[in-house]
N, C-alpha and C. Protein backbone atom coordinates (compact mmCIF):
# COMPACT_ATOMS: atom_id res chain seq x y z
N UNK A 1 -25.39 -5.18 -1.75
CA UNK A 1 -25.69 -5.97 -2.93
C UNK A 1 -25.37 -7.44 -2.71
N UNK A 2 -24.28 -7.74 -1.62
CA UNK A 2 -23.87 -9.10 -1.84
C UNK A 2 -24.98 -9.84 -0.82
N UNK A 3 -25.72 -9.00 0.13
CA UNK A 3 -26.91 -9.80 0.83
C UNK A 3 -27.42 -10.20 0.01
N UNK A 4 -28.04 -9.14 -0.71
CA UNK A 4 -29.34 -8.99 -1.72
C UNK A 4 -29.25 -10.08 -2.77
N UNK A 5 -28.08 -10.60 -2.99
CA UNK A 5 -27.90 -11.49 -4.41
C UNK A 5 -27.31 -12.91 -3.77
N UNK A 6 -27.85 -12.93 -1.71
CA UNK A 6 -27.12 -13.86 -1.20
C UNK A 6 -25.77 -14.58 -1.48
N UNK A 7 -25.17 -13.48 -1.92
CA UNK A 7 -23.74 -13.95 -1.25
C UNK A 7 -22.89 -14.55 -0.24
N UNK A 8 -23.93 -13.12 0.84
CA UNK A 8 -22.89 -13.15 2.20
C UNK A 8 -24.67 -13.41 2.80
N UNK A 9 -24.29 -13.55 4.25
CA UNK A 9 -25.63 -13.56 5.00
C UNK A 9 -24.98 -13.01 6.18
N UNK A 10 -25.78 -11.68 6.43
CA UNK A 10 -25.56 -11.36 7.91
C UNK A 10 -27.07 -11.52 8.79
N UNK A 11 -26.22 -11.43 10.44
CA UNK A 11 -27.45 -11.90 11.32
C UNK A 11 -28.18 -10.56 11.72
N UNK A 12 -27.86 -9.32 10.94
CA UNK A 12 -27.98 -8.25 11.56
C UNK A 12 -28.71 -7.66 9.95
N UNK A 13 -29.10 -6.23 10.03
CA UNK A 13 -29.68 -5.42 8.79
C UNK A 13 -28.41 -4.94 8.40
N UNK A 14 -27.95 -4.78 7.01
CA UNK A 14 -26.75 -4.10 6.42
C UNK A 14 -26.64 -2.94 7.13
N UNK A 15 -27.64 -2.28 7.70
CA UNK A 15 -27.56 -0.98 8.09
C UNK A 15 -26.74 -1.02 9.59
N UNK A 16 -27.43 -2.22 10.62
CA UNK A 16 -26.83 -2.38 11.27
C UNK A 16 -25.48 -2.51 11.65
N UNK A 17 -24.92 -3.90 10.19
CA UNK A 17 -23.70 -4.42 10.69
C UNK A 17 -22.57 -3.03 9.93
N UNK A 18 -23.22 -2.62 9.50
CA UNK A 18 -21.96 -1.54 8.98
C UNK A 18 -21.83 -0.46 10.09
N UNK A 19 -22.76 0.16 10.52
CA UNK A 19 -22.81 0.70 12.35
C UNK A 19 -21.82 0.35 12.41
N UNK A 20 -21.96 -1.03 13.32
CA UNK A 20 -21.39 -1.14 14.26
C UNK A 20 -19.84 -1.76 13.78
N UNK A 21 -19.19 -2.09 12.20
CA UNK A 21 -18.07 -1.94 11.81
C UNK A 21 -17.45 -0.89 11.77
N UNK A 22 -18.54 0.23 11.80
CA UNK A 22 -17.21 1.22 11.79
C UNK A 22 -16.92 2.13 12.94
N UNK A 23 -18.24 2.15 13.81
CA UNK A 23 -17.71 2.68 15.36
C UNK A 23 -17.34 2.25 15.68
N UNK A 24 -15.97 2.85 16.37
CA UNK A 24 -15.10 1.89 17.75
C UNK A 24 -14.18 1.29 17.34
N UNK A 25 -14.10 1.21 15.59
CA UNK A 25 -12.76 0.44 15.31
C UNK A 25 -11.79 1.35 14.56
N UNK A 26 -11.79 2.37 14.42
CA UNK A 26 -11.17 3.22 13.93
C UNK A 26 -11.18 3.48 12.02
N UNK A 27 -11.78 2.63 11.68
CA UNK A 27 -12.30 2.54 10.07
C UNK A 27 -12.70 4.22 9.93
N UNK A 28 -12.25 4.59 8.67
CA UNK A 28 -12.57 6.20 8.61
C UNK A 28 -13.17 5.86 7.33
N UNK A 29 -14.15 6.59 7.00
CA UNK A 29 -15.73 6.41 5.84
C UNK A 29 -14.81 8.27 5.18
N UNK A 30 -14.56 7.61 3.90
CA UNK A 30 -14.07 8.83 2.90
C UNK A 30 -15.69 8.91 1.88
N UNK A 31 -15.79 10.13 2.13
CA UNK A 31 -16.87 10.40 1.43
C UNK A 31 -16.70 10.60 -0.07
N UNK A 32 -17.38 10.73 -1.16
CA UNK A 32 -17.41 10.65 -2.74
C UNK A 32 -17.03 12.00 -2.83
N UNK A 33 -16.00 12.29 -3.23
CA UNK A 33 -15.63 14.24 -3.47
C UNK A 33 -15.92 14.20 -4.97
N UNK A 34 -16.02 15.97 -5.38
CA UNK A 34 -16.10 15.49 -6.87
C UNK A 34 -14.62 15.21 -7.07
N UNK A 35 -13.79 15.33 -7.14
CA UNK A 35 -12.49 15.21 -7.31
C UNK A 35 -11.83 13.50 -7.16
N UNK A 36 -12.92 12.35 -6.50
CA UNK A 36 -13.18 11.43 -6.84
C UNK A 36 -13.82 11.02 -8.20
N UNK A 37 -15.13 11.56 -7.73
CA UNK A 37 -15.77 11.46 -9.00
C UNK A 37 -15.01 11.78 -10.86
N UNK A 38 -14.54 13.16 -10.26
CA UNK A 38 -13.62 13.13 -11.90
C UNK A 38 -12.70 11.90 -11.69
N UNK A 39 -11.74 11.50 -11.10
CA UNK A 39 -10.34 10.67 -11.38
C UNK A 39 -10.97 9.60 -11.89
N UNK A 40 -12.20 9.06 -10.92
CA UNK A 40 -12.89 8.33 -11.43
C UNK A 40 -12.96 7.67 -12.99
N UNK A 41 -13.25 8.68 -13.77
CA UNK A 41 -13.34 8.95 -14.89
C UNK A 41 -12.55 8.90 -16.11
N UNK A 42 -11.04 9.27 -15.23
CA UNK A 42 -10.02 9.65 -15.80
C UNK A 42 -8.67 8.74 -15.63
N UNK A 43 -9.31 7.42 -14.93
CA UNK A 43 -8.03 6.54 -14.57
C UNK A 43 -6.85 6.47 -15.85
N UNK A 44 -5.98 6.55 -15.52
CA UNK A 44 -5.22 6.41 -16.46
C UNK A 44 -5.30 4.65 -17.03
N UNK A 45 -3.95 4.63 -18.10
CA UNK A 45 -4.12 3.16 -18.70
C UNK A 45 -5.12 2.77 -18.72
N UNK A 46 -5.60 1.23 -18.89
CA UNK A 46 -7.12 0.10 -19.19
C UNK A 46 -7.11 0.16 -18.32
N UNK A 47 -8.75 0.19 -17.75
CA UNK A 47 -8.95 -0.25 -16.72
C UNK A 47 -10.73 -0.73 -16.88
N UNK A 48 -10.96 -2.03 -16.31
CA UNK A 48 -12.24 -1.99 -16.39
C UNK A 48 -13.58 -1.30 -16.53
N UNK A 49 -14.66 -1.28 -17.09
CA UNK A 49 -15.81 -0.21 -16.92
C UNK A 49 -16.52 -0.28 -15.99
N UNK A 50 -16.07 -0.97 -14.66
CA UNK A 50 -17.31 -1.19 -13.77
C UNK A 50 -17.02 0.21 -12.42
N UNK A 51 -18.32 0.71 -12.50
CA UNK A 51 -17.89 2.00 -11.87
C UNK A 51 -17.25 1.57 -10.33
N UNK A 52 -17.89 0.96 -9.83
CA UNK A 52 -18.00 0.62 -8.15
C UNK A 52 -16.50 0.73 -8.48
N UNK A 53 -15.66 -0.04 -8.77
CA UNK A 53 -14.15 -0.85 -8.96
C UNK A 53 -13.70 0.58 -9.32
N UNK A 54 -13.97 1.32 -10.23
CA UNK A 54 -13.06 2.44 -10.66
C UNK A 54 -13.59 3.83 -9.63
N UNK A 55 -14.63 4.15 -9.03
CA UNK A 55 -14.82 5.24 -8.19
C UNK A 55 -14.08 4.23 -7.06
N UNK A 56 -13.89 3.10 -6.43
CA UNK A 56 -12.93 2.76 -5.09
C UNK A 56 -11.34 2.60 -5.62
N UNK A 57 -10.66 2.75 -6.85
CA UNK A 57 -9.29 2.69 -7.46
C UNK A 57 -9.42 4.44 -7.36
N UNK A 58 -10.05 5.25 -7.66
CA UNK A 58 -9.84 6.76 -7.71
C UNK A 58 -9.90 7.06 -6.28
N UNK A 59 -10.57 6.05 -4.85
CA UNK A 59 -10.42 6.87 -4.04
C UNK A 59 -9.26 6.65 -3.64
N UNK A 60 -8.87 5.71 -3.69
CA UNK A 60 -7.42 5.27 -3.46
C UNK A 60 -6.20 5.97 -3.88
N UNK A 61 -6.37 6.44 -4.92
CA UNK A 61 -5.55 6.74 -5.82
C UNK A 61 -5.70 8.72 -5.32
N UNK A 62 -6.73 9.21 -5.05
CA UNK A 62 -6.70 10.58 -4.66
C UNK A 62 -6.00 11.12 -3.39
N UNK A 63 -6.59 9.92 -2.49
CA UNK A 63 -6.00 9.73 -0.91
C UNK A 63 -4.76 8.94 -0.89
N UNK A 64 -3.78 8.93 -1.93
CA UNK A 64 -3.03 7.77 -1.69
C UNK A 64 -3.09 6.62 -0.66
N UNK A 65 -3.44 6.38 -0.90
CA UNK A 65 -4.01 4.84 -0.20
C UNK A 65 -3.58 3.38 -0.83
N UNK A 66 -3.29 2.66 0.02
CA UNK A 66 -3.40 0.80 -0.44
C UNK A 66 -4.51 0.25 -0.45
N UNK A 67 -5.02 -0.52 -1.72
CA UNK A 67 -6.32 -1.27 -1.66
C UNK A 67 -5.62 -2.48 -0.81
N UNK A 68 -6.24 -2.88 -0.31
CA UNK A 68 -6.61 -4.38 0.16
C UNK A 68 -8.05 -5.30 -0.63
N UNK A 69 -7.21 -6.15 -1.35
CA UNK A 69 -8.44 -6.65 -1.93
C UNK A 69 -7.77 -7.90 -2.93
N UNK A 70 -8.48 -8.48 -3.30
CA UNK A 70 -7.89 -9.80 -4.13
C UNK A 70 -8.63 -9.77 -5.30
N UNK A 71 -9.36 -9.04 -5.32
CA UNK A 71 -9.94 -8.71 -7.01
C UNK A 71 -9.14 -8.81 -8.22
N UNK A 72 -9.02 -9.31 -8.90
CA UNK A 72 -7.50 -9.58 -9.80
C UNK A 72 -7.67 -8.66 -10.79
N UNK A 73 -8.84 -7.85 -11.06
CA UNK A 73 -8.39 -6.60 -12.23
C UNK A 73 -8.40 -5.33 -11.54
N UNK A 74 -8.51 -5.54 -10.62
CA UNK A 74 -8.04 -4.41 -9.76
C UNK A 74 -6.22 -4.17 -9.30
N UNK A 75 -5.92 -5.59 -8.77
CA UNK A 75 -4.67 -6.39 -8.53
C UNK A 75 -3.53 -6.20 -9.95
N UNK A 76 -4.12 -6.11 -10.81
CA UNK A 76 -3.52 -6.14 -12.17
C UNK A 76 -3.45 -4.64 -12.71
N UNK A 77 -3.98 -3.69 -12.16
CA UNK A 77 -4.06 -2.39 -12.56
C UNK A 77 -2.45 -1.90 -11.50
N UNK A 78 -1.70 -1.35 -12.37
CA UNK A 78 -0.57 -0.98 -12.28
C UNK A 78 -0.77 0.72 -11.77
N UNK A 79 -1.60 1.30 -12.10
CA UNK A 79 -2.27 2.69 -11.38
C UNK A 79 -2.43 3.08 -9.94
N UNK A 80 -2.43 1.35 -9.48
CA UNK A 80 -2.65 2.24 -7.73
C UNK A 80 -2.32 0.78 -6.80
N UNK A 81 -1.84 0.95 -5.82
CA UNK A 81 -1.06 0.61 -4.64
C UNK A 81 -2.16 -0.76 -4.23
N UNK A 82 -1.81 -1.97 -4.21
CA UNK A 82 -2.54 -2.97 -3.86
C UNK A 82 -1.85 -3.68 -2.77
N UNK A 83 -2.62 -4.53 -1.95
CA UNK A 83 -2.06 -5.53 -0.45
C UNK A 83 -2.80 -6.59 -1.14
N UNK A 84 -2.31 -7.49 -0.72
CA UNK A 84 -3.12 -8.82 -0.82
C UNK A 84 -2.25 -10.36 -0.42
């Protein structure tokens, strides 16, 4: 989306540069479980309505995981483990 709305510009096809980000560097691709999908749903406290932001806070939050990210209502959600 962020090509598409020129954000970012890559020299490669999205399809490409994500390839080749995640072979070889050890990046592991967590797939959408339903068990995402519900937490999803079910974040506890406020939390924004934007799905993208709340299905990647539930995956986090299923896999215990740290976001890395500087998003500040994400950053501000007291629900799940942030770096920044």
């Amino acid at each position: 989306m962020m090509v598409a709305r020129k954000k970012i510009e890559l020299k490669t096809s999205p399809e490409s540069w994500l390839s080749r980000a995640i072979h070889g560097t050890g990046i592991q691709v967590i797939e959408l479980s339903p068990e995402i999908a519900v937490e999803s749903c079910r974040l506890p406290g406020e939390f924004h309505r934007d799905p993208a932001d709340q299905i990647i806070v539930a995956t986090a939050r299923v896999h215990n995981l740290s976001l890395v990210t500087k998003d500040q209502k994400i950053l501000g959600y007291p629900h799940v483990k942030t770096i920044w």
